[in-house]
C-alpha atoms as a PDB file:
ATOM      1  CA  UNK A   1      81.698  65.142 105.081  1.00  0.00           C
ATOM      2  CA  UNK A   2      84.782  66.416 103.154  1.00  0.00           C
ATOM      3  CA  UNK A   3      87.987  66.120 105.763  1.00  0.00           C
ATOM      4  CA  UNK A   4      89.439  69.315 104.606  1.00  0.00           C
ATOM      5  CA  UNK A   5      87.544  72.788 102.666  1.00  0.00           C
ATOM      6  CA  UNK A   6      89.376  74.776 100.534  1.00  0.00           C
ATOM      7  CA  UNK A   7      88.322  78.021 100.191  1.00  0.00           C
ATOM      8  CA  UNK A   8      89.375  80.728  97.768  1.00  0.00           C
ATOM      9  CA  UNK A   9      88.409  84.381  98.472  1.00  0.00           C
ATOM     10  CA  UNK A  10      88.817  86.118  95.210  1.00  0.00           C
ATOM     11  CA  UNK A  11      89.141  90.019  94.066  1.00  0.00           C
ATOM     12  CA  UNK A  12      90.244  91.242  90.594  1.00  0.00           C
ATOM     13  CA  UNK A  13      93.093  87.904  90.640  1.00  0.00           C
ATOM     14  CA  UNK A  14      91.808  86.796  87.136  1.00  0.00           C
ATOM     15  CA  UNK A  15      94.740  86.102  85.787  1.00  0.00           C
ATOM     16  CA  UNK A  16      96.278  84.260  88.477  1.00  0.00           C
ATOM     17  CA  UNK A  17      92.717  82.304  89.037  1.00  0.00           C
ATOM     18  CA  UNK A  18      93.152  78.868  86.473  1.00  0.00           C
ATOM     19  CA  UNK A  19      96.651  78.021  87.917  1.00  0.00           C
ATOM     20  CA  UNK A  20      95.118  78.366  91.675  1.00  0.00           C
ATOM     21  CA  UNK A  21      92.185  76.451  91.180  1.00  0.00           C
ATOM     22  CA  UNK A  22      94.263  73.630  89.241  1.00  0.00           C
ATOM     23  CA  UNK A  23      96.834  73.826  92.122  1.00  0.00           C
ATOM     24  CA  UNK A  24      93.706  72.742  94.568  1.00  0.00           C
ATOM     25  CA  UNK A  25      92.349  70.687  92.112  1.00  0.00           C
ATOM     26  CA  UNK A  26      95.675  68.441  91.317  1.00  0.00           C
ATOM     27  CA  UNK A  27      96.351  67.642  94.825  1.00  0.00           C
ATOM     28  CA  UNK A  28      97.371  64.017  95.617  1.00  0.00           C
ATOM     29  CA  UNK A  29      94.952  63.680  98.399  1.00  0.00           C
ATOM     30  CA  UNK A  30      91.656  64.447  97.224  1.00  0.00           C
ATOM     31  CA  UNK A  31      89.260  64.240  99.828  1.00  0.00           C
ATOM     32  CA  UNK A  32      88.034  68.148  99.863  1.00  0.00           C
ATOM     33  CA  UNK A  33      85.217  70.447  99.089  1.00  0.00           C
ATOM     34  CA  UNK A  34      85.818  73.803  97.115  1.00  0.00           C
ATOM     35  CA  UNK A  35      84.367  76.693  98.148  1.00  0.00           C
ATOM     36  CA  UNK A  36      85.197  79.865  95.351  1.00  0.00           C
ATOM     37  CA  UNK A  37      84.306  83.032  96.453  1.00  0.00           C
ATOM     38  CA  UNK A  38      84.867  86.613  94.771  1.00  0.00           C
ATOM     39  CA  UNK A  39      84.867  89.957  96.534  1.00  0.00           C
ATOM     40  CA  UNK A  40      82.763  91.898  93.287  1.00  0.00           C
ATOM     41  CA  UNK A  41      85.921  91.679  91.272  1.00  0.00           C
ATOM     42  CA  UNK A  42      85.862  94.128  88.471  1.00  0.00           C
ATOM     43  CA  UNK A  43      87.846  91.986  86.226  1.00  0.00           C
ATOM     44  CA  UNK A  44      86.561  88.439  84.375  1.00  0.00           C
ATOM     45  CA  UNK A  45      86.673  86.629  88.113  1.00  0.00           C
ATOM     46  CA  UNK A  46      83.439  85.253  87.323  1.00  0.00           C
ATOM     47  CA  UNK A  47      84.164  83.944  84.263  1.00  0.00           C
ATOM     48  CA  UNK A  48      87.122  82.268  85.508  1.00  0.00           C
ATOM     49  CA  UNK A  49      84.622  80.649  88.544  1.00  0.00           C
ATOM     50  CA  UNK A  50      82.150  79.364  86.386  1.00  0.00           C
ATOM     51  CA  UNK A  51      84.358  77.231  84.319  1.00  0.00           C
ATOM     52  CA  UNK A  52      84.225  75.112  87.790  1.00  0.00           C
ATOM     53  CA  UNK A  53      80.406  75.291  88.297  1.00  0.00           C
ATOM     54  CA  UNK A  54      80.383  71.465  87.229  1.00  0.00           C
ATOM     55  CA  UNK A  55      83.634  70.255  89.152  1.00  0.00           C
ATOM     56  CA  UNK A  56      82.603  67.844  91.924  1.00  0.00           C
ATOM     57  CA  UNK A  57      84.648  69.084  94.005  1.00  0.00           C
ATOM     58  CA  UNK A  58      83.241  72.771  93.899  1.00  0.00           C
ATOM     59  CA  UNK A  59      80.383  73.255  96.597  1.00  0.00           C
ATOM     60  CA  UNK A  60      79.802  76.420  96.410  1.00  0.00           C
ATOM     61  CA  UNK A  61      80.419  79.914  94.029  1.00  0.00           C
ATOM     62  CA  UNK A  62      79.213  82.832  95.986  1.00  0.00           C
ATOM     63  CA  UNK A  63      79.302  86.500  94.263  1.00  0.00           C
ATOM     64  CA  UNK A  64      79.488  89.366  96.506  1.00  0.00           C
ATOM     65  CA  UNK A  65      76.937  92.254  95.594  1.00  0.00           C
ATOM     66  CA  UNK A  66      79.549  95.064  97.286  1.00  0.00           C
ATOM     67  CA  UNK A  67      83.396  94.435  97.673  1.00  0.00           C
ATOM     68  CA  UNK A  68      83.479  93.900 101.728  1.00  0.00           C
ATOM     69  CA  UNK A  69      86.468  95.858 102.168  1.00  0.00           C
ATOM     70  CA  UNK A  70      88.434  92.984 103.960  1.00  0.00           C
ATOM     71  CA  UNK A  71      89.660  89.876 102.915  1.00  0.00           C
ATOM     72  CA  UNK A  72      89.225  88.802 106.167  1.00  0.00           C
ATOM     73  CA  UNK A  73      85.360  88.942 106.431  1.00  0.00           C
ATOM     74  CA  UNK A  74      85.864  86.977 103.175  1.00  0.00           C
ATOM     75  CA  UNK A  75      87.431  84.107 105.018  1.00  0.00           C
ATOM     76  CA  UNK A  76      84.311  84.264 107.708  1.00  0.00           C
ATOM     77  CA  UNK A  77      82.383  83.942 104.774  1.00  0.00           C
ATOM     78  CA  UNK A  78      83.912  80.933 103.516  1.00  0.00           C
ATOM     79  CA  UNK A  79      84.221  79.288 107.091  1.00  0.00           C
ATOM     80  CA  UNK A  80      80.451  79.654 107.771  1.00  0.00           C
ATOM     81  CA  UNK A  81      79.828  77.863 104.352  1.00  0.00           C
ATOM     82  CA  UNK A  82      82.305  74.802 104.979  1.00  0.00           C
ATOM     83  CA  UNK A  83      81.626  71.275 106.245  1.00  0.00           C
ATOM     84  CA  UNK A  84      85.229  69.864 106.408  1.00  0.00           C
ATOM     85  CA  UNK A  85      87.480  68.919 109.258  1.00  0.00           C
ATOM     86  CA  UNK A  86      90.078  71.017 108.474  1.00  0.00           C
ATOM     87  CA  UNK A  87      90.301  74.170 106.243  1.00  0.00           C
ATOM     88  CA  UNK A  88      92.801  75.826 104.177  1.00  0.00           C
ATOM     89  CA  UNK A  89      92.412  79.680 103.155  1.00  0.00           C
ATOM     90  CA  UNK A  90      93.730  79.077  99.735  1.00  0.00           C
ATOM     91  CA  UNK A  91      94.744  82.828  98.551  1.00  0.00           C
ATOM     92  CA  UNK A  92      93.672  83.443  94.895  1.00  0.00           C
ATOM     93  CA  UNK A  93      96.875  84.606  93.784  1.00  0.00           C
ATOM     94  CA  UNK A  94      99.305  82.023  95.512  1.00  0.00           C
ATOM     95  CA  UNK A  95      99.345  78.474  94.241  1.00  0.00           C
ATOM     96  CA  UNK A  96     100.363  75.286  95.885  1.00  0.00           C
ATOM     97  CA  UNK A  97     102.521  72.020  95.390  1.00  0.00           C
ATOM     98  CA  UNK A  98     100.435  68.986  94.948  1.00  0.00           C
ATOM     99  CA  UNK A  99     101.421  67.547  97.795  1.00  0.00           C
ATOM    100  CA  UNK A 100     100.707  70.381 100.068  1.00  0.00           C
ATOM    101  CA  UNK A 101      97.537  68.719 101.860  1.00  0.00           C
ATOM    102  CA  UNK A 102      98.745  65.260 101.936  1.00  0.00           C
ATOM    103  CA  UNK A 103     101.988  66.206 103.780  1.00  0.00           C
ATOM    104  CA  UNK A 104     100.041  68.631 106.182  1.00  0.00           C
ATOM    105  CA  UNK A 105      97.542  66.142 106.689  1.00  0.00           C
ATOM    106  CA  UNK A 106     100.079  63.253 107.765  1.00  0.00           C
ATOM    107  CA  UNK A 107     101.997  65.581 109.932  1.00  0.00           C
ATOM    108  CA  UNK A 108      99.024  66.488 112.260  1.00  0.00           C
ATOM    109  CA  UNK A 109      97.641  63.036 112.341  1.00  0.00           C
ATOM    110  CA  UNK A 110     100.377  62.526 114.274  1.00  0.00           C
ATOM    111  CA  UNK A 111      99.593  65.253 116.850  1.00  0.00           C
ATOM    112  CA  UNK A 112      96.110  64.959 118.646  1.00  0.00           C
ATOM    113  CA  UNK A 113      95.559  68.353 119.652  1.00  0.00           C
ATOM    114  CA  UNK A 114      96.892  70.252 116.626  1.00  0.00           C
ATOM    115  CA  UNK A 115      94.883  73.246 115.438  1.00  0.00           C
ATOM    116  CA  UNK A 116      97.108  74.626 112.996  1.00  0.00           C
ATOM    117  CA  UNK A 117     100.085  73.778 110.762  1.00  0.00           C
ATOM    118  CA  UNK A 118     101.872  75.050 107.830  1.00  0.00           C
ATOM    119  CA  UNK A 119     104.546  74.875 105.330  1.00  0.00           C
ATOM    120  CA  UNK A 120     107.250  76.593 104.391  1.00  0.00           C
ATOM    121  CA  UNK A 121     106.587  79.083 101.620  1.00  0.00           C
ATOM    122  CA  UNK A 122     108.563  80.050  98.377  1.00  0.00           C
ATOM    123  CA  UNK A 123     107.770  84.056  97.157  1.00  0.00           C
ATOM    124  CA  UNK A 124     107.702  84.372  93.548  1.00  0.00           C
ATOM    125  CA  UNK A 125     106.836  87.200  91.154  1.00  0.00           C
ATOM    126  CA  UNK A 126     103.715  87.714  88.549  1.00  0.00           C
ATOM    127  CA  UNK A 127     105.814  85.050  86.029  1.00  0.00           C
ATOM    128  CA  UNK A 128     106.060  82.138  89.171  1.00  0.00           C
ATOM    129  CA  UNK A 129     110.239  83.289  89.134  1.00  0.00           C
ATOM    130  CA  UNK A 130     111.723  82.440  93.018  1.00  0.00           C
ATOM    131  CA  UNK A 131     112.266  86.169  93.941  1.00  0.00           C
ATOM    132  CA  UNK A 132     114.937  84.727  96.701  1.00  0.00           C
ATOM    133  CA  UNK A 133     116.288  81.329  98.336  1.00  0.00           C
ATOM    134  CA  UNK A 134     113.966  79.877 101.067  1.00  0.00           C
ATOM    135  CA  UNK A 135     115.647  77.256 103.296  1.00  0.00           C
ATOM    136  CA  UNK A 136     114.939  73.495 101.994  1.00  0.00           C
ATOM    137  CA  UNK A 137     114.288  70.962 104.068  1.00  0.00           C
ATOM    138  CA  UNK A 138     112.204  68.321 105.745  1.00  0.00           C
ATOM    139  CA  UNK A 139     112.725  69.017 109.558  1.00  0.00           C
ATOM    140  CA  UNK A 140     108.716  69.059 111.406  1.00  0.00           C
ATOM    141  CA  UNK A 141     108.729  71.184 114.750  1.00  0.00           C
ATOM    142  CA  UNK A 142     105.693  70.843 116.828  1.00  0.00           C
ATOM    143  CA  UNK A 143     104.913  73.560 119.533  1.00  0.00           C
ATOM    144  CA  UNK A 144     102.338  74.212 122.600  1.00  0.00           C
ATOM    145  CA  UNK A 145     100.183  76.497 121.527  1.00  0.00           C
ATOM    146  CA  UNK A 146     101.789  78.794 124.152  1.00  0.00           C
ATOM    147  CA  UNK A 147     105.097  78.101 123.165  1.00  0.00           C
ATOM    148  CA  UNK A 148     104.693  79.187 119.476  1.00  0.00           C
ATOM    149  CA  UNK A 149     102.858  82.524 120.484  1.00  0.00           C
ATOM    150  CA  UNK A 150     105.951  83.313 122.592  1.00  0.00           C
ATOM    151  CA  UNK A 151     108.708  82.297 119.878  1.00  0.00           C
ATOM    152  CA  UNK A 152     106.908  82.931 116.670  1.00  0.00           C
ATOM    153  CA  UNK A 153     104.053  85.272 117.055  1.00  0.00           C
ATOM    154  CA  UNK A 154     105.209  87.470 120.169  1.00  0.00           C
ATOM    155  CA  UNK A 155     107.463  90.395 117.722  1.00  0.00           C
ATOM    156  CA  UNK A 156     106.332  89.864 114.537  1.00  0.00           C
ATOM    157  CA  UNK A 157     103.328  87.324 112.461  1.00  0.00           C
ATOM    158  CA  UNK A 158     106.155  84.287 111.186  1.00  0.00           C
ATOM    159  CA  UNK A 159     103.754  82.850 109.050  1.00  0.00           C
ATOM    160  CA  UNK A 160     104.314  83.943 105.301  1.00  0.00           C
ATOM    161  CA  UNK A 161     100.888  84.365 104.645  1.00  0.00           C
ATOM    162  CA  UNK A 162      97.421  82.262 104.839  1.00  0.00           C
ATOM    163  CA  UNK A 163      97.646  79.725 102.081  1.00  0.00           C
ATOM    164  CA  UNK A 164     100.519  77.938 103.662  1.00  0.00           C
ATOM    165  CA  UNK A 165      98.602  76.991 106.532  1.00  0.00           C
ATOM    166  CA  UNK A 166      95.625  74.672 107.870  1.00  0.00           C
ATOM    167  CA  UNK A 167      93.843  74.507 110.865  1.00  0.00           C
ATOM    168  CA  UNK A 168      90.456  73.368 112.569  1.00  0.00           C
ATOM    169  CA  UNK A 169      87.462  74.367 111.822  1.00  0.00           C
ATOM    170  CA  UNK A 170      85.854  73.772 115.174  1.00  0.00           C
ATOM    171  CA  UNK A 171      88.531  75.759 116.727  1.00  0.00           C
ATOM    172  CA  UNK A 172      87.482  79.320 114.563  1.00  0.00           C
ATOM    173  CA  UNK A 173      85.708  81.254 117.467  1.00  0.00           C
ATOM    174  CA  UNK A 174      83.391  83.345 115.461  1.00  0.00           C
ATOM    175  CA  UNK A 175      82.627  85.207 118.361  1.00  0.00           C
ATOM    176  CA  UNK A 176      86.384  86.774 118.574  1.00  0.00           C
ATOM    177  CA  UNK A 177      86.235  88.054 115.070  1.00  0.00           C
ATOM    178  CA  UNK A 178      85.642  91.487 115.364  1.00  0.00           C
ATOM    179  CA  UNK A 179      89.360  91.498 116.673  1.00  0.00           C
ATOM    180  CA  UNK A 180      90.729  90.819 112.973  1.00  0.00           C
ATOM    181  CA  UNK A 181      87.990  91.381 110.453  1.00  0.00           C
ATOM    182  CA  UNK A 182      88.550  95.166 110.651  1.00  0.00           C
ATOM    183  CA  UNK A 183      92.337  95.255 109.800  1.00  0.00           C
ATOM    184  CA  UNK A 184      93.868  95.479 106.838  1.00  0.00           C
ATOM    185  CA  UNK A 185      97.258  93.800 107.480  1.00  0.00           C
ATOM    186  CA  UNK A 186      97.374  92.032 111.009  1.00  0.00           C
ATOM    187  CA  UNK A 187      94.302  90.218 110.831  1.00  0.00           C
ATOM    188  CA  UNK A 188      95.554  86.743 110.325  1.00  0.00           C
ATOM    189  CA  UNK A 189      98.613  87.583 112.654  1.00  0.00           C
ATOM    190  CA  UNK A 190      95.931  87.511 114.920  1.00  0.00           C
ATOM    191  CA  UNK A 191      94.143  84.739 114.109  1.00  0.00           C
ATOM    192  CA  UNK A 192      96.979  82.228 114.502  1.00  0.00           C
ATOM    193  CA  UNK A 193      96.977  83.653 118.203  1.00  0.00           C
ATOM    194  CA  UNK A 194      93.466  82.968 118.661  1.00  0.00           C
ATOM    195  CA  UNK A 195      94.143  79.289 117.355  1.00  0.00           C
ATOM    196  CA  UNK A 196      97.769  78.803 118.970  1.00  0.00           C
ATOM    197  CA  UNK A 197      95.653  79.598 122.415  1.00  0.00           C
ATOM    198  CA  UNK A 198      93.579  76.486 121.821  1.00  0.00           C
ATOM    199  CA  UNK A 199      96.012  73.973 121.098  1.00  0.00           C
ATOM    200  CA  UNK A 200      99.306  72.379 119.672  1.00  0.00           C
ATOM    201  CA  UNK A 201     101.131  73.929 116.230  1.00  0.00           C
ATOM    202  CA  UNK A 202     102.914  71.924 113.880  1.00  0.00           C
ATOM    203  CA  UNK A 203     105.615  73.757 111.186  1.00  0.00           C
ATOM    204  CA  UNK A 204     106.779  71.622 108.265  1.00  0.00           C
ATOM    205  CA  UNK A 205     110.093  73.523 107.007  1.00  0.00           C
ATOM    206  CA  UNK A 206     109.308  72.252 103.802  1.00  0.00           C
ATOM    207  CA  UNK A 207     108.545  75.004 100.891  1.00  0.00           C
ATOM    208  CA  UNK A 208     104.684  73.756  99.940  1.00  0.00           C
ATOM    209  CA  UNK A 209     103.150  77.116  98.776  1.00  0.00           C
ATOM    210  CA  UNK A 210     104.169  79.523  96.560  1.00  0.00           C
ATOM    211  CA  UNK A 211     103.668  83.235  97.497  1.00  0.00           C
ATOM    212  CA  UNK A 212     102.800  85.776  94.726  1.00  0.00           C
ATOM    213  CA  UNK A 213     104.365  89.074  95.277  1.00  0.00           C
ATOM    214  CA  UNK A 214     102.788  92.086  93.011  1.00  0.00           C
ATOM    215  CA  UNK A 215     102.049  95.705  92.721  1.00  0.00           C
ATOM    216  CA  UNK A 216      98.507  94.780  93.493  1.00  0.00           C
ATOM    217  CA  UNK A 217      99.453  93.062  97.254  1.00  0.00           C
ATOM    218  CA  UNK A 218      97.543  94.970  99.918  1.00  0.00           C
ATOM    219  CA  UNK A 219     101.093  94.330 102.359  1.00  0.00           C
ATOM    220  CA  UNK A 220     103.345  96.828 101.074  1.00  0.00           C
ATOM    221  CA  UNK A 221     100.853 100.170 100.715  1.00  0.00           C
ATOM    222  CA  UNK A 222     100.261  98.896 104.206  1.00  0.00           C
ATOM    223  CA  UNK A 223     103.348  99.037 105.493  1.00  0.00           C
ATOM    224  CA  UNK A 224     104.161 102.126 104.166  1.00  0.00           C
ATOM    225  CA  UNK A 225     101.093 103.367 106.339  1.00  0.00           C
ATOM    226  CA  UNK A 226     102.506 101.676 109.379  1.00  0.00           C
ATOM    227  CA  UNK A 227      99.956  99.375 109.953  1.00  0.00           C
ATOM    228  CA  UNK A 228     102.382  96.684 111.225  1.00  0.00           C
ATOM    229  CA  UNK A 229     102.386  99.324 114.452  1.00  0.00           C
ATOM    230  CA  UNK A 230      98.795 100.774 114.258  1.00  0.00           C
ATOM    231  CA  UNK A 231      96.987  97.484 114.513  1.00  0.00           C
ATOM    232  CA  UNK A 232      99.584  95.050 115.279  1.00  0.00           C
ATOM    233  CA  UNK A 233      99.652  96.626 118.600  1.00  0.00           C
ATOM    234  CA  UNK A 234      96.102  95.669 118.816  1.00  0.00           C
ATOM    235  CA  UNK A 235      97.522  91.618 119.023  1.00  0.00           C
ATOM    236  CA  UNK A 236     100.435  92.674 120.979  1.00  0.00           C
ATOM    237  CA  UNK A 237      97.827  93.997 123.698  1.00  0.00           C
ATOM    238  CA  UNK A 238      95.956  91.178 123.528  1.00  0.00           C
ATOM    239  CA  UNK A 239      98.880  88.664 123.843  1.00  0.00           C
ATOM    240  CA  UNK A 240     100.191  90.447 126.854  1.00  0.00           C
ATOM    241  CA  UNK A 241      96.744  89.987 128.443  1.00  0.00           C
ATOM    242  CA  UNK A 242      96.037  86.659 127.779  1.00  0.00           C
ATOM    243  CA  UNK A 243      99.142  84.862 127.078  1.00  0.00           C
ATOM    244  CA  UNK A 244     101.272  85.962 129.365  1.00  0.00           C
ATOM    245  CA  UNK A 245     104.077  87.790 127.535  1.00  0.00           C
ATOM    246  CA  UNK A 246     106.908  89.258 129.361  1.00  0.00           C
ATOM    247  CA  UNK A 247     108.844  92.281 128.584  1.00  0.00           C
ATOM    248  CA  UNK A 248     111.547  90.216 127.623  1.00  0.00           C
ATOM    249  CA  UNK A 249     109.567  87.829 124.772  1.00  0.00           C
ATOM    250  CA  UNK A 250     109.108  91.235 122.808  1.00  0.00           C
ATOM    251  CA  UNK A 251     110.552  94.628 123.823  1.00  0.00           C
ATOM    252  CA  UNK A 252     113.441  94.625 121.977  1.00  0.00           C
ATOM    253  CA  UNK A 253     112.251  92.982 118.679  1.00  0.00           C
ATOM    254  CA  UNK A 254     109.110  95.509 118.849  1.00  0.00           C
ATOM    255  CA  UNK A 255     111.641  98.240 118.751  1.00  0.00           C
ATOM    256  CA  UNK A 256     114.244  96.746 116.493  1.00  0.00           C
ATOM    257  CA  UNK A 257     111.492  96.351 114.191  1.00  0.00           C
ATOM    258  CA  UNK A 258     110.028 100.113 114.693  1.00  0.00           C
ATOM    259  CA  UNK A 259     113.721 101.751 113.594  1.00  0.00           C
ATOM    260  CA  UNK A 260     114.145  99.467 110.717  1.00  0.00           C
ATOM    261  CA  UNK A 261     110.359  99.774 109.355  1.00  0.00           C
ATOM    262  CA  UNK A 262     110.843 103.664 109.617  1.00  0.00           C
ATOM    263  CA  UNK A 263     113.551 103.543 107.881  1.00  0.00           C
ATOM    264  CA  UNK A 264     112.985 100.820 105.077  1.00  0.00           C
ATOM    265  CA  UNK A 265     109.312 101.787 103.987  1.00  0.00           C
ATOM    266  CA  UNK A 266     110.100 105.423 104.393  1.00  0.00           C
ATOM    267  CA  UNK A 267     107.404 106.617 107.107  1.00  0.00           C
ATOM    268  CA  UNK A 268     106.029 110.090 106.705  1.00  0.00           C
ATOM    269  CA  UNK A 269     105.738 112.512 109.023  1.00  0.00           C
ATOM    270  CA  UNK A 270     101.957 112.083 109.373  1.00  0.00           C
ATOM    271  CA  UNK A 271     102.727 108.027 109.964  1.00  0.00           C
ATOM    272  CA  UNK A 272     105.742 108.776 112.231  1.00  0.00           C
ATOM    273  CA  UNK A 273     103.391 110.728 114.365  1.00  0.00           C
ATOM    274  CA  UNK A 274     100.451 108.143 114.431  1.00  0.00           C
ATOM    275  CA  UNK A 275     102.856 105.140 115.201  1.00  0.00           C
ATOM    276  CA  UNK A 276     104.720 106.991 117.985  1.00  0.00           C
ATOM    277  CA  UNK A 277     101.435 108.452 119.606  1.00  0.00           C
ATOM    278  CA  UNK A 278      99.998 104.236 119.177  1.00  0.00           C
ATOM    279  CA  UNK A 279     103.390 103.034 120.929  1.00  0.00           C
ATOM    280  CA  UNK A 280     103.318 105.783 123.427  1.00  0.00           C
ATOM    281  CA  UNK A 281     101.332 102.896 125.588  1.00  0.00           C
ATOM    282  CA  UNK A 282     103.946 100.913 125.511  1.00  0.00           C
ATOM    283  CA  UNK A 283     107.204 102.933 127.268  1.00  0.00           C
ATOM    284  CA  UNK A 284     109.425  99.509 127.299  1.00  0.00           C
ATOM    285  CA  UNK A 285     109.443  99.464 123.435  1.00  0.00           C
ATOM    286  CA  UNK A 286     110.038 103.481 123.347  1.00  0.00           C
ATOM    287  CA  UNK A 287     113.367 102.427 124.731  1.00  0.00           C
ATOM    288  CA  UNK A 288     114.425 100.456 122.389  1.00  0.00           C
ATOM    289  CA  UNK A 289     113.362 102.086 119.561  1.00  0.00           C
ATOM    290  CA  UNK A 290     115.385 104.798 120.533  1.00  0.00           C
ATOM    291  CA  UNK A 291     118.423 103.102 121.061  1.00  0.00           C
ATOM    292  CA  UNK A 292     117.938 101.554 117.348  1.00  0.00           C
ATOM    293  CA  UNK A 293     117.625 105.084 116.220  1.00  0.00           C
ATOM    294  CA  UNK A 294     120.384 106.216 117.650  1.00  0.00           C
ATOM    295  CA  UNK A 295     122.461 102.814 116.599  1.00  0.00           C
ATOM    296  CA  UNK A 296     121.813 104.082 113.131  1.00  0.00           C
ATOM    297  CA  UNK A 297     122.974 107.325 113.392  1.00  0.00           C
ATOM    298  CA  UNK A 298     126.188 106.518 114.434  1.00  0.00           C
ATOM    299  CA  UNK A 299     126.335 104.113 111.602  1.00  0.00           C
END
């Protein structure tokens, strides 16, 4: 068995395909399966995917008959079909350093009971250009699982996006995955809480993944739409259920957030309305929004 699966879910990222492939491919540790996967792309995807057909490391190319509508029932896809230890969502549109599984790798053989861990990431633009600084260095923090869904997961999802991260395979709980396969935009946010539940986290601050930022990225129609609010309340719920969050751990960041979201990715009226009537359940956060609000007026 492979100790790590790499799988790429794929739709219309042809030109961004070659460089993420050869960034899985070129990896200093080598022990891996690929699994390539494409979402009925409408672009030359499958051309792309079939120069690998005869890679050894390639298991498995699987074209979708429909586009699913979610990336993440792509990445339940790709899980049922792997055989490794570990496995690392590897975005079709990001790319990696070569060392991004070997450093991973030796960070969480030194932690038992880790279930997920991930780099730092750098976001670049459609030419690979660093669109800002990310902090550079080598520092390794390991969390309890319920430790790093109180500090990092509690406001907002701190984890850049899925291809910085890897985690265990025989901690996915297929059964939970109606919770995230429906969203659009929170659905790895929670994810990492149904992992972080089962087990210890470990956070290299080293930049290992490169984060493509386009006019084709699902995350910013989304957050014009508010979905950061209309389903990310869905994982604040179920944290404050099941993993004991206080009003404290995310009142105020919740509503800090709110103001500065309305404001920044200019909310219409018809999403003003639908994230105040979704927050309505949630009076402690009302508060502070408000008081943000009015912080800004004065301004």
């Amino acid at each position: 068995m492979p100790r790590v699966s790499v799988i790429v879910p794929n739709y219309n990222h042809a030109s961004f395909l070659n460089q993420r492939i050869e960034s899985i491919l070129n990896q200093t540790f080598q022990d891996f399966e690929l699994i390539l996967l494409d979402d009925c792309s409408s672009d030359s995807s499958r051309e792309v995917m079939e120069q690998y057909r005869n890679n050894p490391h390639v298991t498995h190319i699987v074209y979708g008959e429909s586009n699913s509508g979610s990336a993440f029932r792509q990445w339940d896809k790709g899980i049922s079909l792997a055989k490794g230890e570990w496995l690392w969502v590897a975005e079709s549109d990001d790319y990696a350093e070569p060392t991004f599984l070997e450093r991973l790798l030796k960070e969480v053989d030194k932690v038992p009971d880790c279930v997920l861990a991930y780099s730092a990431t750098f976001w670049v633009d459609q030419q690979d250009r660093k669109l800002w600084g990310t902090p550079h260095n080598d520092k390794v923090n390991v969390y309890e699982g319920h430790d790093f869904i109180h500090q990092k997961l509690a406001v907002c999802n701190s984890i850049a996006n899925v291809s910085e991260c890897i985690f265990r395979r025989d901690k996915f709980r297929p059964t939970e995955n109606y919770r995230y396969e429906h969203m659009r935009l929170c659905g790895d946010w929670f994810f990492y809480v149904l992992l972080a539940e089962q087990g210890r986290v470990v956070e290299v601050e080293k930049p290992l993944s490169y984060y493509r930022q386009h006019q084709s990225n699902i995350s910013s129609d989304a957050e014009h739409r508010g979905l950061t609010f209309l389903e990310g309340a869905n994982v604040l719920e179920y944290m404050k259920k099941h993993c004991e969050l206080k009003k404290s751990d995310y009142a105020r960041g919740w509503g800090k957030m709110w103001a500065q979201y309305e404001r920044q990715y200019e909310f219409s009226q018809e999403v003003k309305a639908k994230v105040k009537h979704r927050m309505a359940r949630h009076p402690e956060i009302v508060r502070w929004y408000q008081l943000y609000k009015i912080k800004a007026w004065l301004k």
